[in-house]
N, C-alpha and C. Protein backbone atom coordinates (compact mmCIF):
# COMPACT_ATOMS: atom_id res chain seq x y z
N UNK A 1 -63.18 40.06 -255.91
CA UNK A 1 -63.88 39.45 -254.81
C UNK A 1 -63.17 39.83 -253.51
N UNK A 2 -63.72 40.50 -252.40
CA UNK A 2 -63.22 40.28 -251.22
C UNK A 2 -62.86 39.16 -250.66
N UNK A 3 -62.06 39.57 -249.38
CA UNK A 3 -62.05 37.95 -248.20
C UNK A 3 -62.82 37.71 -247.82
N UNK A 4 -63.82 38.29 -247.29
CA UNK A 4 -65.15 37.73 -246.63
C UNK A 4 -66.11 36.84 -247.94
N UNK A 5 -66.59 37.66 -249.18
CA UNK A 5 -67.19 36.76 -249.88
C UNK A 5 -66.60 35.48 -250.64
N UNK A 6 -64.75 34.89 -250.14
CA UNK A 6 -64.22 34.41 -250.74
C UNK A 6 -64.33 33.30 -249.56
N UNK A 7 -64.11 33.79 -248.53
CA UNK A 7 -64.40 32.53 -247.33
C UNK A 7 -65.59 32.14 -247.19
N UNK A 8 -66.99 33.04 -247.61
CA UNK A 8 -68.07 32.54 -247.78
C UNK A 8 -68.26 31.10 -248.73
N UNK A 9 -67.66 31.31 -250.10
CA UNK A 9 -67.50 30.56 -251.02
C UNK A 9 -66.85 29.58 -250.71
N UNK A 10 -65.50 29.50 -249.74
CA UNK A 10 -64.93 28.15 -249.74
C UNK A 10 -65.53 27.68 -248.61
N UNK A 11 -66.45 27.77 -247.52
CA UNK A 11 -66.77 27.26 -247.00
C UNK A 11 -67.84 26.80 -247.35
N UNK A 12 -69.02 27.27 -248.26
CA UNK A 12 -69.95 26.76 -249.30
C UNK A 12 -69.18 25.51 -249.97
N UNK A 13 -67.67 25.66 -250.80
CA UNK A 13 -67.35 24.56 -251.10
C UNK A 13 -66.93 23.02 -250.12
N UNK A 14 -66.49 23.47 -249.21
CA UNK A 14 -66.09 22.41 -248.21
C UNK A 14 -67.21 21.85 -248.39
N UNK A 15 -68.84 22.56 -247.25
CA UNK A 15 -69.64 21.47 -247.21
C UNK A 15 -69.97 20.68 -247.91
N UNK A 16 -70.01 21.21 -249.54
CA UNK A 16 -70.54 20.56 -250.46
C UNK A 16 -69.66 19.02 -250.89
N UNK A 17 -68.37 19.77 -250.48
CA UNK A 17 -67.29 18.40 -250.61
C UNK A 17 -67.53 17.54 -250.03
N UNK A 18 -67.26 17.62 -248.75
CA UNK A 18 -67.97 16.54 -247.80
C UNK A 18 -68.87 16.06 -247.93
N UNK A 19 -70.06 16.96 -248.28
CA UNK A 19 -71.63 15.97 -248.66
C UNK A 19 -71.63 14.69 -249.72
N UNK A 20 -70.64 15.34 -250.55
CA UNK A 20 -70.59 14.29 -251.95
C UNK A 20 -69.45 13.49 -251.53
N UNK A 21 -68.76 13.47 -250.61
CA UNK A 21 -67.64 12.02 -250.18
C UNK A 21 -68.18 11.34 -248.93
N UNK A 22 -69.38 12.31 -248.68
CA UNK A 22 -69.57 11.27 -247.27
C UNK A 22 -68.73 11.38 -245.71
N UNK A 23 -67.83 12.20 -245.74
CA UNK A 23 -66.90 12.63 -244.74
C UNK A 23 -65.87 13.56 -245.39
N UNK A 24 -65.11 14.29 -244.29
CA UNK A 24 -64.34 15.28 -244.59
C UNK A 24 -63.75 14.84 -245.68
N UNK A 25 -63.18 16.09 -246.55
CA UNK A 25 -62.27 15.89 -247.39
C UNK A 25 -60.84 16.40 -247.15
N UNK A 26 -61.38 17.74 -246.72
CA UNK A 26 -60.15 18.77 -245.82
C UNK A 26 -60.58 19.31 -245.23
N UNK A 27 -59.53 18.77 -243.50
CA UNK A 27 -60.09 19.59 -242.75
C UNK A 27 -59.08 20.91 -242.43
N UNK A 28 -59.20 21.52 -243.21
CA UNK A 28 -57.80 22.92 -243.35
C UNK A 28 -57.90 23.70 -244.32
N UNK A 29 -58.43 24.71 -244.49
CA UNK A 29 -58.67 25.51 -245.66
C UNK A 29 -57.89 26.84 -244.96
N UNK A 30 -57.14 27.33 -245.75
CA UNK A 30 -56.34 28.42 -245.46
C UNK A 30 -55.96 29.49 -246.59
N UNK A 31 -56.45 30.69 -246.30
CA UNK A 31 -55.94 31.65 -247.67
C UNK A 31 -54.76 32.02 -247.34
N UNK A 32 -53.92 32.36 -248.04
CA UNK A 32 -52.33 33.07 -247.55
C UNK A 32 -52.08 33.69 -248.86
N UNK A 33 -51.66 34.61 -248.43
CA UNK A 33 -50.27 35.73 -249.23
C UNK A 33 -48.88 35.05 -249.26
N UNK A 34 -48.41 35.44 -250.43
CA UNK A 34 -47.22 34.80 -250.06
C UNK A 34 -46.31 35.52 -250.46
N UNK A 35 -45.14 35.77 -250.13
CA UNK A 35 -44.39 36.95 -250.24
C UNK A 35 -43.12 36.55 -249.77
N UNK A 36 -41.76 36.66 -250.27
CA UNK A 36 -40.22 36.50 -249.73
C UNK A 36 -40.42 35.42 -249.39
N UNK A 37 -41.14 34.50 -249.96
CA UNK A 37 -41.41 32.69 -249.84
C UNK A 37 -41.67 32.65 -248.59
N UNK A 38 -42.73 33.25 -248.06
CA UNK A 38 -43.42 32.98 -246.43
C UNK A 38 -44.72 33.23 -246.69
N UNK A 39 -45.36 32.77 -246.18
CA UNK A 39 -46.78 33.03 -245.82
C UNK A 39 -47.63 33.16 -245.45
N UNK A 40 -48.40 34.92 -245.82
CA UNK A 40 -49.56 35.59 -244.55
C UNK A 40 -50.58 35.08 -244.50
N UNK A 41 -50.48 34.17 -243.63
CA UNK A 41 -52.29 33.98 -243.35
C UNK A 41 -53.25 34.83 -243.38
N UNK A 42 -54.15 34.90 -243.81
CA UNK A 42 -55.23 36.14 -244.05
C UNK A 42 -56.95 35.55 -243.92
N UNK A 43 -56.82 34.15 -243.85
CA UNK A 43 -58.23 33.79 -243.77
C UNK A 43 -58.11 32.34 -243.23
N UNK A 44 -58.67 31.23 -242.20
CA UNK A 44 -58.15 29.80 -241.65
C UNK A 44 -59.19 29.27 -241.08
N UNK A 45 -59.41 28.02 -241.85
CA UNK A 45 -60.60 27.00 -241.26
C UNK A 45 -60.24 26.16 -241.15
N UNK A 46 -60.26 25.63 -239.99
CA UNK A 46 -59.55 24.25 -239.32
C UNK A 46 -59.31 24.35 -237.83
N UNK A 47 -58.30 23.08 -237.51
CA UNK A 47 -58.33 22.57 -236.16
C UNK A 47 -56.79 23.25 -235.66
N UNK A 48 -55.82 23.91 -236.48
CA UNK A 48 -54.79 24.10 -236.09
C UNK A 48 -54.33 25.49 -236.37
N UNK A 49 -55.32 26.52 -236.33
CA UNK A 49 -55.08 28.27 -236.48
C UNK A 49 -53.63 28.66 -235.69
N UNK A 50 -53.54 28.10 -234.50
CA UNK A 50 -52.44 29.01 -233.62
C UNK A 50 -51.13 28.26 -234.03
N UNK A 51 -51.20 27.33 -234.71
CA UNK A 51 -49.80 26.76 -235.30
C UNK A 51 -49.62 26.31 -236.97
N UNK A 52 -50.87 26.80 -237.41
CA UNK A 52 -50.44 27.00 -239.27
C UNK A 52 -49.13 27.41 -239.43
N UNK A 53 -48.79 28.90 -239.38
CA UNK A 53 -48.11 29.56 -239.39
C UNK A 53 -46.74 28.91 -239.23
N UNK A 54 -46.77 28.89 -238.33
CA UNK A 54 -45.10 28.13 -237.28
C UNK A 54 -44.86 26.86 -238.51
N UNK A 55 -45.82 26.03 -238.71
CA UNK A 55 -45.32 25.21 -239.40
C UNK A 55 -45.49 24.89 -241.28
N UNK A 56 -45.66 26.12 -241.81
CA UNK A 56 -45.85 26.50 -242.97
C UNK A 56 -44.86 26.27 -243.76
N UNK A 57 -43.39 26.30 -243.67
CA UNK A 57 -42.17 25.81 -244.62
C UNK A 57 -42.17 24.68 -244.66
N UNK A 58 -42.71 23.58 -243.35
CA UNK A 58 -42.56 22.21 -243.40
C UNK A 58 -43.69 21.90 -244.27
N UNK A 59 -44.86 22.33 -244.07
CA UNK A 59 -45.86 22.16 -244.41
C UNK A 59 -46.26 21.43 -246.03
N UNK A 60 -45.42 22.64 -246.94
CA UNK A 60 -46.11 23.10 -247.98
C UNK A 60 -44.99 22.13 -248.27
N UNK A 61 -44.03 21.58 -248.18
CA UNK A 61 -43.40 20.16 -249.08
C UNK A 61 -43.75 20.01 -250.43
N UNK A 62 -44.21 19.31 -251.17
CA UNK A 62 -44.12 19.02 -252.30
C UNK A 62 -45.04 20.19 -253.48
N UNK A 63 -45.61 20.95 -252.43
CA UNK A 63 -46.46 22.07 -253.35
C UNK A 63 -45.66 23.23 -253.40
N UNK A 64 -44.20 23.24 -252.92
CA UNK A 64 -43.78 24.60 -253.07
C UNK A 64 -43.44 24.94 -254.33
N UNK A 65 -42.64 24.13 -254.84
CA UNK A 65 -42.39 24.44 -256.52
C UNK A 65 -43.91 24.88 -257.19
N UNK A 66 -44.66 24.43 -257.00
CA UNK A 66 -45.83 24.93 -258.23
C UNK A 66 -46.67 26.08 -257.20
N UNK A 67 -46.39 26.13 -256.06
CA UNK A 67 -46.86 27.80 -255.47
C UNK A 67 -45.77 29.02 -256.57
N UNK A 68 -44.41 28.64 -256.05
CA UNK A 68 -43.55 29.18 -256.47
C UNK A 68 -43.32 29.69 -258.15
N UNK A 69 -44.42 29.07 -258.82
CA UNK A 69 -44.45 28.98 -260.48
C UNK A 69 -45.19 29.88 -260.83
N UNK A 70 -44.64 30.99 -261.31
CA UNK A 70 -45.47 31.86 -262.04
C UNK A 70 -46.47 31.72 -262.97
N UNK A 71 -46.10 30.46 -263.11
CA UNK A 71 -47.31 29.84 -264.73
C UNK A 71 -48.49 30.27 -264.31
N UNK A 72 -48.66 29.58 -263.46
CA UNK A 72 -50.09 29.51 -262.40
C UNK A 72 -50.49 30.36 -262.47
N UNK A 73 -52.27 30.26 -263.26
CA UNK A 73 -52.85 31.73 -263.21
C UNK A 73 -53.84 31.35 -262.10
N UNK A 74 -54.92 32.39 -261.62
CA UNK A 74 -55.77 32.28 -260.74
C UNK A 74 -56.91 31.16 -261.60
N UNK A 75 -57.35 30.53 -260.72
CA UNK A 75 -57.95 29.22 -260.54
C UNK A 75 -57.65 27.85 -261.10
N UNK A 76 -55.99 28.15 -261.16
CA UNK A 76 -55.58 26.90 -261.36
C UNK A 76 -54.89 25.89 -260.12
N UNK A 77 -54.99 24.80 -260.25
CA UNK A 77 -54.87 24.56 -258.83
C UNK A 77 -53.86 23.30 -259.06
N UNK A 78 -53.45 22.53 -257.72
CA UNK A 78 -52.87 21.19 -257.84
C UNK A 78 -52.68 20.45 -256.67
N UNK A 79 -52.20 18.95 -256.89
CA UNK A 79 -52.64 18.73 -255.54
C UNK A 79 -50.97 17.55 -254.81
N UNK A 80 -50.84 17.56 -253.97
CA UNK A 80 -49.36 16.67 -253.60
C UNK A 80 -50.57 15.28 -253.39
N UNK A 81 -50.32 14.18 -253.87
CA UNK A 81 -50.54 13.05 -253.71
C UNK A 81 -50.14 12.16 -252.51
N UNK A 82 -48.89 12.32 -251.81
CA UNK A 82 -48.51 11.42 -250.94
C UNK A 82 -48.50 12.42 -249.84
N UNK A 83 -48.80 13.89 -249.72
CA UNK A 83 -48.56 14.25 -248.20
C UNK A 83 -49.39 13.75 -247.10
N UNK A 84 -48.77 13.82 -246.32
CA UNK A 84 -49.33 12.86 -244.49
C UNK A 84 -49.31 14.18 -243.78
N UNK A 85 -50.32 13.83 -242.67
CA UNK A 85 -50.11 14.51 -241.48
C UNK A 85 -50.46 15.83 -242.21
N UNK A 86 -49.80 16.71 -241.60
CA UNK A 86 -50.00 18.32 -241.53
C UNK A 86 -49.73 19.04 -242.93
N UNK A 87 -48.51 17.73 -243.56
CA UNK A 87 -48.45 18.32 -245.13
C UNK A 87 -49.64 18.80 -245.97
N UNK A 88 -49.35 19.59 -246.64
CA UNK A 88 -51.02 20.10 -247.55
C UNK A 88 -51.04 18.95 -248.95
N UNK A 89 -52.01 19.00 -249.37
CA UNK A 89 -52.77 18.57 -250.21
C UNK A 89 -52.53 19.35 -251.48
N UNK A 90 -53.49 20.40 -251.51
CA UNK A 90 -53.82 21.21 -252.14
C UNK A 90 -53.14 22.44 -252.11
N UNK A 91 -53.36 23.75 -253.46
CA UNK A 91 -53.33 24.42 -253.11
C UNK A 91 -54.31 24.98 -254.91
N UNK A 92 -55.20 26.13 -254.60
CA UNK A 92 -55.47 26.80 -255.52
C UNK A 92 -55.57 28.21 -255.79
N UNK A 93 -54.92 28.40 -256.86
CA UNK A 93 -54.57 30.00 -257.33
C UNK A 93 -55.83 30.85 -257.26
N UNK A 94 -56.05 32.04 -256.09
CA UNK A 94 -57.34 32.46 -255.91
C UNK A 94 -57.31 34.43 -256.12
N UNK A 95 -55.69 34.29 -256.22
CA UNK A 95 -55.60 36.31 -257.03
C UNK A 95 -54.25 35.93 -257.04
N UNK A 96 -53.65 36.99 -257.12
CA UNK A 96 -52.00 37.67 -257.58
C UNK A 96 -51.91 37.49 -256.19
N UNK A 97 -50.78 35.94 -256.64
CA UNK A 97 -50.06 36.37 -255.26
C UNK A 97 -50.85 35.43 -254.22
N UNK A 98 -52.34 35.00 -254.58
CA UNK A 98 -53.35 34.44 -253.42
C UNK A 98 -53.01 32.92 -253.77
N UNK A 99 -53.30 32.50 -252.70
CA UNK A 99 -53.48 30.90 -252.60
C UNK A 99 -54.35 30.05 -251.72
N UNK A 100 -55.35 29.49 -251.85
CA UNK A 100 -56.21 28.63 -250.94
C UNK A 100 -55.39 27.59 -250.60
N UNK A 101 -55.02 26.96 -249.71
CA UNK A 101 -54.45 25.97 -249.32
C UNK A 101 -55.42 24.86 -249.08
N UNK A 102 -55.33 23.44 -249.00
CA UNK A 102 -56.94 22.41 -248.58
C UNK A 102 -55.30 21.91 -247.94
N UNK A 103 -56.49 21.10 -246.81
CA UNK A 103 -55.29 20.06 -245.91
C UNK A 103 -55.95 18.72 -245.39
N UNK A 104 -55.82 17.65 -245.65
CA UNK A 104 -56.47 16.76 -244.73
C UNK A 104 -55.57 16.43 -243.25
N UNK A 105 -55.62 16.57 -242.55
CA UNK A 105 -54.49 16.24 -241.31
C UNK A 105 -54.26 14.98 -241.29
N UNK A 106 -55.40 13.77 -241.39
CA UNK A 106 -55.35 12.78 -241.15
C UNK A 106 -54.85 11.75 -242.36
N UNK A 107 -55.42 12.13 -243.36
CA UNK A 107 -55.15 11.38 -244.47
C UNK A 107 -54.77 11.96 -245.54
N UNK A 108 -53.64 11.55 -246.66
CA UNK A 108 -52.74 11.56 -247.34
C UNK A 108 -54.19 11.95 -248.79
N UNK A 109 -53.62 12.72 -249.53
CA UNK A 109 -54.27 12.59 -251.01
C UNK A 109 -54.67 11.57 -251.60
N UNK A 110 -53.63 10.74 -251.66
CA UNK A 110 -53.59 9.51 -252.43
C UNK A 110 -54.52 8.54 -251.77
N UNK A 111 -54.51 8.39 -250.56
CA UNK A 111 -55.88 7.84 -249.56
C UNK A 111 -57.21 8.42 -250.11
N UNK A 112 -57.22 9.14 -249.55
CA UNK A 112 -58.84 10.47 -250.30
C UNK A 112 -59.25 10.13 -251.30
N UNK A 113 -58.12 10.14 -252.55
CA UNK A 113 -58.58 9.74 -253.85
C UNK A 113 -58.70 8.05 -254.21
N UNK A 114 -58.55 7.30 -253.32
CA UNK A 114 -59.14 5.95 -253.54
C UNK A 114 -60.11 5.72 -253.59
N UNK A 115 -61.09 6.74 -252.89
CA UNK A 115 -62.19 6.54 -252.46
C UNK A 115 -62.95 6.57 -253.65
N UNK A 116 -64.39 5.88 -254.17
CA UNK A 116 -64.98 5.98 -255.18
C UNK A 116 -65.59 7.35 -255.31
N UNK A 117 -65.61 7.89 -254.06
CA UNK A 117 -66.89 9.24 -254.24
C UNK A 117 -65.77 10.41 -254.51
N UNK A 118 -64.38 10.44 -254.14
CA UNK A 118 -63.66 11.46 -254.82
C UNK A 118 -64.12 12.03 -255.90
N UNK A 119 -64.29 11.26 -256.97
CA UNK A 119 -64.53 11.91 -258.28
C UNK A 119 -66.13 13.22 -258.64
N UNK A 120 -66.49 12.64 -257.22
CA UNK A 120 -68.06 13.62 -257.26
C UNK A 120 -67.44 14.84 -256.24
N UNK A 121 -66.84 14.61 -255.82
CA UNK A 121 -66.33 15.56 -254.38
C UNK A 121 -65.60 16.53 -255.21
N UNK A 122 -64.91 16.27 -256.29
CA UNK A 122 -64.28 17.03 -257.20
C UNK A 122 -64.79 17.93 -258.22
N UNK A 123 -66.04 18.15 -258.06
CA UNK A 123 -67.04 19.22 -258.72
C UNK A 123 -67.39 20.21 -258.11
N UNK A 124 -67.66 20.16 -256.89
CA UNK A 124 -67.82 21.52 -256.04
C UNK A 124 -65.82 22.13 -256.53
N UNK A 125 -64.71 21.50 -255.97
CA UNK A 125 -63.47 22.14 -256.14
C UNK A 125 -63.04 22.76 -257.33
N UNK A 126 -63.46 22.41 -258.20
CA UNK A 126 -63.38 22.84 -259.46
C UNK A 126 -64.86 23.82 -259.92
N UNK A 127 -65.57 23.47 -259.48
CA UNK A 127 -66.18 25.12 -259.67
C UNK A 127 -66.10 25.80 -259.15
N UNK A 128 -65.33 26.08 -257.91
CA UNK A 128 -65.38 27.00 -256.71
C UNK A 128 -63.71 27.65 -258.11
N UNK A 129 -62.71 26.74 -258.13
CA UNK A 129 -61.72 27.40 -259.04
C UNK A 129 -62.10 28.28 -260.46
N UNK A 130 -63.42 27.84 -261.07
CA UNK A 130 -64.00 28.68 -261.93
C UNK A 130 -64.39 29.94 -261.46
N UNK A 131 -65.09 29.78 -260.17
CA UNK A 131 -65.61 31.39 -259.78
C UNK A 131 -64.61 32.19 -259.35
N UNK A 132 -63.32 31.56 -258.80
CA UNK A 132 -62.06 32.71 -258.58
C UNK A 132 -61.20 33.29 -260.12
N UNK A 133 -62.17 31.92 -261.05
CA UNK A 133 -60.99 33.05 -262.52
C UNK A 133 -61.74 34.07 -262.83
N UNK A 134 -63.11 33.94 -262.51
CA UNK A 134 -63.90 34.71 -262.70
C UNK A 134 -64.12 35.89 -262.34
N UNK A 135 -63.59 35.98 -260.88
CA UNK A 135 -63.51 36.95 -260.18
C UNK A 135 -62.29 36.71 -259.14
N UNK A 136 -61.38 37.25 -259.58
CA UNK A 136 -59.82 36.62 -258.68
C UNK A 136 -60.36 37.49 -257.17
N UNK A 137 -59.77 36.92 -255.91
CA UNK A 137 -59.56 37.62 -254.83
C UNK A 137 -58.57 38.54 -254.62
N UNK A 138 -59.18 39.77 -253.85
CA UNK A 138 -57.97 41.28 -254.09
C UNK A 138 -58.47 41.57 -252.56
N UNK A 139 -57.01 41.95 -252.20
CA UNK A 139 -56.75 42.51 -250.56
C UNK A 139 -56.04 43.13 -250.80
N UNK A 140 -56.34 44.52 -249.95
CA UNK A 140 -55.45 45.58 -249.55
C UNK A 140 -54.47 45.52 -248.78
């Protein structure tokens, strides 16, 4: 899969997320490379493009160990429960090496998932992770 038909797809998934929770779920979707434990932004939907970057080591807190895990094949994903603020949420395995990032800015995982409609909001995310095992994302 390219980047373009891969940002097509996660932005197909966002709306759908949102439709089925009723309000945002994440507002931060970010593809990155990751390489010498840093990471290239290569694709960014959200409110904070000109400072992802800058704040990406703080960021990724409790998801770095399982970025960092080789286990992880493409479209497996996971999520930090207690991050706040700018911390990520999410992250799902989308090629060698690829990673979708989800972020809520405002609210924590563990908030999000109180909600009763989480559990419907969680069907678009998980099939969007089926169509990347299906077809992992590859950049030159």
């Amino acid at each position: 899969m390219t980047l373009e038909q891969a940002t097509a797809l996660i932005q197909n998934c966002a709306g759908q997320m949102n439709a089925r929770y009723g309000k945002v779920v994440f507002d931060e979707w970010a593809v990155v490379a990751l390489a010498a434990n840093k990471g290239l932004l290569l694709a960014y939907i959200g409110p904070r493009k000109n400072s992802f970057h800058q704040n990406f080591n703080a960021d990724i807190g409790a998801l770095r160990t399982g970025l960092l895990d080789p286990r992880y094949d493409v479209g497996d994903f996971e999520f930090a429960r207690h991050g706040t603020g700018t911390g990520f949420e999410s992250f799902l395995v989308v090629g060698k090496g690829l990673f979708l990032i989800c972020n809520n800015t405002v609210h924590s995982m563990d908030v999000i998932a109180k909600d009763p409609h989480w559990l419907d909001a969680q069907i678009p995310f998980v099939e969007l992770s089926e169509r990347f095992r299906a077809d992992p994302l590859t950049v030159s």
